[in-house]
C-alpha atoms as a PDB file:
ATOM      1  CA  UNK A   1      22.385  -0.193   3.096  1.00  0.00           C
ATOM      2  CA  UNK A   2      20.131   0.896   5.956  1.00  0.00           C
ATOM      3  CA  UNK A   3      16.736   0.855   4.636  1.00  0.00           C
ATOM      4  CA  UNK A   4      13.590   0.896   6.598  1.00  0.00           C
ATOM      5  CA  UNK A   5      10.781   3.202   5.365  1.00  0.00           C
ATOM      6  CA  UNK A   6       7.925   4.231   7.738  1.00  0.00           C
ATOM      7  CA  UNK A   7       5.964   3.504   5.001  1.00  0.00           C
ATOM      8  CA  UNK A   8       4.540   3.950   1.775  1.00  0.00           C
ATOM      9  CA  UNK A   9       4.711   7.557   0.939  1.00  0.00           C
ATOM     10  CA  UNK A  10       2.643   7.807  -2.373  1.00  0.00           C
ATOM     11  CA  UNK A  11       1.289   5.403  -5.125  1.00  0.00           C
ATOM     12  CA  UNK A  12       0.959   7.056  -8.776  1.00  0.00           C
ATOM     13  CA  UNK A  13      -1.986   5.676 -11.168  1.00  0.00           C
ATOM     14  CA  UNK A  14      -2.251   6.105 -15.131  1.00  0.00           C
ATOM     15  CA  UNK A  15      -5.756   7.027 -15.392  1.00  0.00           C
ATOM     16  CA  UNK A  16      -7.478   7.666 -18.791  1.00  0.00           C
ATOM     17  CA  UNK A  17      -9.748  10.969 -18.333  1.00  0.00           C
ATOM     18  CA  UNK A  18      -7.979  13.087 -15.731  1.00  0.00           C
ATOM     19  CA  UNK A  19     -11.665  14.792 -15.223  1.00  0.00           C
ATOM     20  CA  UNK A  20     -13.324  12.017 -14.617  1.00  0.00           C
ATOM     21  CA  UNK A  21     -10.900  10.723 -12.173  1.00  0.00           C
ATOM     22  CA  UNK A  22     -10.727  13.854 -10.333  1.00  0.00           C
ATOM     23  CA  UNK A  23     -14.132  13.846  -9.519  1.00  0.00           C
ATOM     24  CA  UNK A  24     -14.190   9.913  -8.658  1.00  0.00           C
ATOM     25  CA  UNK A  25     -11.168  10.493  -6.025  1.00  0.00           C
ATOM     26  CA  UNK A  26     -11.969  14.458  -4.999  1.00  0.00           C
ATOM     27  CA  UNK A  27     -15.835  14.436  -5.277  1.00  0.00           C
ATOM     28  CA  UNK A  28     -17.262  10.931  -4.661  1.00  0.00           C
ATOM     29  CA  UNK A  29     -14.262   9.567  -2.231  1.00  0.00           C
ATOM     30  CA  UNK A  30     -13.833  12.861  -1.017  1.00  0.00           C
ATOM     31  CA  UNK A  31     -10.135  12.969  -0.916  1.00  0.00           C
ATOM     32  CA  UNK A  32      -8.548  15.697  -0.205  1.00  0.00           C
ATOM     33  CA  UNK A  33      -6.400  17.777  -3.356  1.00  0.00           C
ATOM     34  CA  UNK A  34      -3.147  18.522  -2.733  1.00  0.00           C
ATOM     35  CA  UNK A  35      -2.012  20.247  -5.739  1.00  0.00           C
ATOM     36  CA  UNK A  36      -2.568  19.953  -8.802  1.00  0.00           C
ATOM     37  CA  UNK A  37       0.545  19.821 -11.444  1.00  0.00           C
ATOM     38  CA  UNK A  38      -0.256  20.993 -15.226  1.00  0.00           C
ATOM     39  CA  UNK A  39      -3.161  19.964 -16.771  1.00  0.00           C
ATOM     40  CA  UNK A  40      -2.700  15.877 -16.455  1.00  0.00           C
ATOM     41  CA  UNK A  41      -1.424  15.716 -12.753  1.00  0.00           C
ATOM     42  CA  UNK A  42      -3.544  15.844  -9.404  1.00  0.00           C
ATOM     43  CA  UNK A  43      -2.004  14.822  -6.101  1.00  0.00           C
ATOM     44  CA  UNK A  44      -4.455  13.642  -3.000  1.00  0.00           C
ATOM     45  CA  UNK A  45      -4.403  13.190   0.563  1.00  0.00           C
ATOM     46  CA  UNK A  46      -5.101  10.218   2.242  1.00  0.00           C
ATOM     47  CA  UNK A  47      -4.345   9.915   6.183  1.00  0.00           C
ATOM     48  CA  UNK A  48      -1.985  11.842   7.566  1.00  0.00           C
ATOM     49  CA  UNK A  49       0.969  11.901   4.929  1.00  0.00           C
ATOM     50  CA  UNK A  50       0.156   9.307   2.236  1.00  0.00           C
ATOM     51  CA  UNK A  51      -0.514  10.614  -1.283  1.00  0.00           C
ATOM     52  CA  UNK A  52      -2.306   9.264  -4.433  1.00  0.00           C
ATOM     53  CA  UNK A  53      -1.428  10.521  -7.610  1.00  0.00           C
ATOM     54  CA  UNK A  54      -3.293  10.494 -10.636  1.00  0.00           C
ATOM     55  CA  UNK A  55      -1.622  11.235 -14.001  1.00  0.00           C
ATOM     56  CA  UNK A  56      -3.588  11.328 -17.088  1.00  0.00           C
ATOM     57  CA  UNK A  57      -2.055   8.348 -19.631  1.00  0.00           C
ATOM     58  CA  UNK A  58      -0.125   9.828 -23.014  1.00  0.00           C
ATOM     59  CA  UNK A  59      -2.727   7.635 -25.045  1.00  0.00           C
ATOM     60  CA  UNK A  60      -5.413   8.820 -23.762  1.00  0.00           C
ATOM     61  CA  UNK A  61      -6.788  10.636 -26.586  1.00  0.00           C
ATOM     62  CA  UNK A  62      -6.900   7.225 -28.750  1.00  0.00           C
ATOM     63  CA  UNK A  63      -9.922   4.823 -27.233  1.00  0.00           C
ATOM     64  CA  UNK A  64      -8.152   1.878 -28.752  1.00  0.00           C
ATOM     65  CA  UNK A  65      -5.385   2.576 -26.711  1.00  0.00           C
ATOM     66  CA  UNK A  66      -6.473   2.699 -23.050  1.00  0.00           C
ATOM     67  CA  UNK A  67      -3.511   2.841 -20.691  1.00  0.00           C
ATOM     68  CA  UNK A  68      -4.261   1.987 -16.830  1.00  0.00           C
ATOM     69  CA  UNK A  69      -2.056   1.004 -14.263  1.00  0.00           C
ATOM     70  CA  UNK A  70      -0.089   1.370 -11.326  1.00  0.00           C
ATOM     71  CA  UNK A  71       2.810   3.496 -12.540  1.00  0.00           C
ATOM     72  CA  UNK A  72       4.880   3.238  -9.664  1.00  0.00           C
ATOM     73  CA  UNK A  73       5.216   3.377  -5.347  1.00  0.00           C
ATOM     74  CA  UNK A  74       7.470   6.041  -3.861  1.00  0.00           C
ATOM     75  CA  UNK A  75       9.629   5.243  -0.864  1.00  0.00           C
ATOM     76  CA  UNK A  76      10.459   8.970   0.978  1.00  0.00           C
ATOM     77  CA  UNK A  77      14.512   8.533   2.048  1.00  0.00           C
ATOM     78  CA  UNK A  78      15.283  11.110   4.807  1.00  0.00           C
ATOM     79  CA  UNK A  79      18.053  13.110   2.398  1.00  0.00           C
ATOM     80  CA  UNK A  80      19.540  13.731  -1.121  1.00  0.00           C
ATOM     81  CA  UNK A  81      22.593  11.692   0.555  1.00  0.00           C
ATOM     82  CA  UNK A  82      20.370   8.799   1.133  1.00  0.00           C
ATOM     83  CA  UNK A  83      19.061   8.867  -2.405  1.00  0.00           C
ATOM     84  CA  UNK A  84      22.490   8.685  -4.148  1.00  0.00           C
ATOM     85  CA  UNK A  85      23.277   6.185  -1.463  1.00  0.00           C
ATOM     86  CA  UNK A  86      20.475   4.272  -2.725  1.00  0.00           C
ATOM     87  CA  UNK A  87      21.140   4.321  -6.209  1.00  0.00           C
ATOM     88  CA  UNK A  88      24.765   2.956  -5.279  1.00  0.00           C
ATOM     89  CA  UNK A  89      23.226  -0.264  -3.042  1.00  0.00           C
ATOM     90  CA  UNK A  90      20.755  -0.825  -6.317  1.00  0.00           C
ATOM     91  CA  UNK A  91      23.421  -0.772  -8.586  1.00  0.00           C
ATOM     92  CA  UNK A  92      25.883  -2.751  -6.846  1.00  0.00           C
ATOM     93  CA  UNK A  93      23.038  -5.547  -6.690  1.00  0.00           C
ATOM     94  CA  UNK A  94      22.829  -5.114 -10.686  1.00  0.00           C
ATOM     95  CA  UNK A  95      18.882  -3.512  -9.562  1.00  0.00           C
ATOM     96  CA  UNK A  96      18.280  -1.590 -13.033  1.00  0.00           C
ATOM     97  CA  UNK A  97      18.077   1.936 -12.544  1.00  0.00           C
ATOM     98  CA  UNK A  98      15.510   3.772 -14.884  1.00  0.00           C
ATOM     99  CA  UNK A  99      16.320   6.857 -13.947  1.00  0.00           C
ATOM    100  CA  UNK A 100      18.342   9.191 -11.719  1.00  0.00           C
ATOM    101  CA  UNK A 101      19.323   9.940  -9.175  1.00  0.00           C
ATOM    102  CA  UNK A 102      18.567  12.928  -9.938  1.00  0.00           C
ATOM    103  CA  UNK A 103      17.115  16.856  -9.021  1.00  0.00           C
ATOM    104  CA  UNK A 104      14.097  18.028  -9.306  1.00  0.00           C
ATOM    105  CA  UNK A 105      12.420  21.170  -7.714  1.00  0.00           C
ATOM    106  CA  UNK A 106      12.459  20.521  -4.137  1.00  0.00           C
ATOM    107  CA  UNK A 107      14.416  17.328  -3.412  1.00  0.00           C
ATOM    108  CA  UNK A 108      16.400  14.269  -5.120  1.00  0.00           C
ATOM    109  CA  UNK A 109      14.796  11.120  -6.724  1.00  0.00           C
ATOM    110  CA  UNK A 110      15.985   7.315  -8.033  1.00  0.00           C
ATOM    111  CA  UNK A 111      13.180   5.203  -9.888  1.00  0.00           C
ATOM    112  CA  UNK A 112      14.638   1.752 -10.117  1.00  0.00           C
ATOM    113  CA  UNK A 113      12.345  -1.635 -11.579  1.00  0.00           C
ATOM    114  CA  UNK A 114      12.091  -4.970  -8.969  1.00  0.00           C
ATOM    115  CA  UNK A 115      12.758  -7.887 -11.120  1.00  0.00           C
ATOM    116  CA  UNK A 116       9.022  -8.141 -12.628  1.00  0.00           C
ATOM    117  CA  UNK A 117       8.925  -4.443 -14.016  1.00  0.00           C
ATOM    118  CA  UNK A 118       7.398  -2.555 -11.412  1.00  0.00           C
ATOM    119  CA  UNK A 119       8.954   1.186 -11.338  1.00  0.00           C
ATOM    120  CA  UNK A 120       9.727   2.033  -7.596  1.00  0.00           C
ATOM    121  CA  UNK A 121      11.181   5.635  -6.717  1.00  0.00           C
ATOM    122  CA  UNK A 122      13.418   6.687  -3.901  1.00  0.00           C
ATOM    123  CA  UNK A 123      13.344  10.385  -3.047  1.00  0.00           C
ATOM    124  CA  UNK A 124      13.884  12.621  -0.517  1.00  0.00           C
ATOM    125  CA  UNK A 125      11.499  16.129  -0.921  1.00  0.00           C
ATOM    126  CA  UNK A 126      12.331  19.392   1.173  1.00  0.00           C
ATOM    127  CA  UNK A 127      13.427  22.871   1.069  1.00  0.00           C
ATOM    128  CA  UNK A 128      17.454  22.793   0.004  1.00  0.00           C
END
């Protein structure tokens, strides 16, 4: 498998109050919104193509049950080809596959875990 990404295309965060975090990374670090996606999703600009994404955690209506963390890096693979090719090479190197590969709006995605539990997706994002 031929894999060298240019580089880290997005990191995705489990934040606690999506409010609060919106105005730490949009108002006081002055990053730049992208889009935001439902009421628990906000996607931000940093540099030229790199994206953070916040996502508000599922517990985070229970303060006894604070959930923060780095949910997961994304690797962008230059086609939907390259994403089912992906999912193949992780596979055939018993690399667990969480889920995918799979559709989504505008491209094809993988999320796979490296051997301590750290949820990587592959995907490829464009107009089909």
């Amino acid at each position: 498998m031929d894999f060298n990404p240019s580089g880290i295309n997005h990191m995705t965060i489990r934040v606690n109050e999506i409010e609060r975090s919106e105005e730490f990374y949009g108002d006081i670090l002055g990053f730049e919104l992208v889009r935001k996606m439902g009421q628990s999703m906000a996607v931000y600009k940093i540099g030229k193509e790199d994206t953070l994404v916040i996502v508000e955690a599922e517990t985070s209506y229970d303060p006894n049950s604070r959930d923060f963390r780095v949910d997961h890096i994304g690797f962008y693979l230059e086609s939907p080809e390259k994403v089912d090719e992906m999912a193949r090479y992780l596979r055939d190197n018993e690399v667990t596959i969480l889920s995918g590969p799979a559709n989504r709006k505008k491209g094809r995605f993988v999320f796979a875990s490296d051997p301590d539990g750290n949820m990587i997706e592959f995907f490829f994002e464009g107009d089909q």
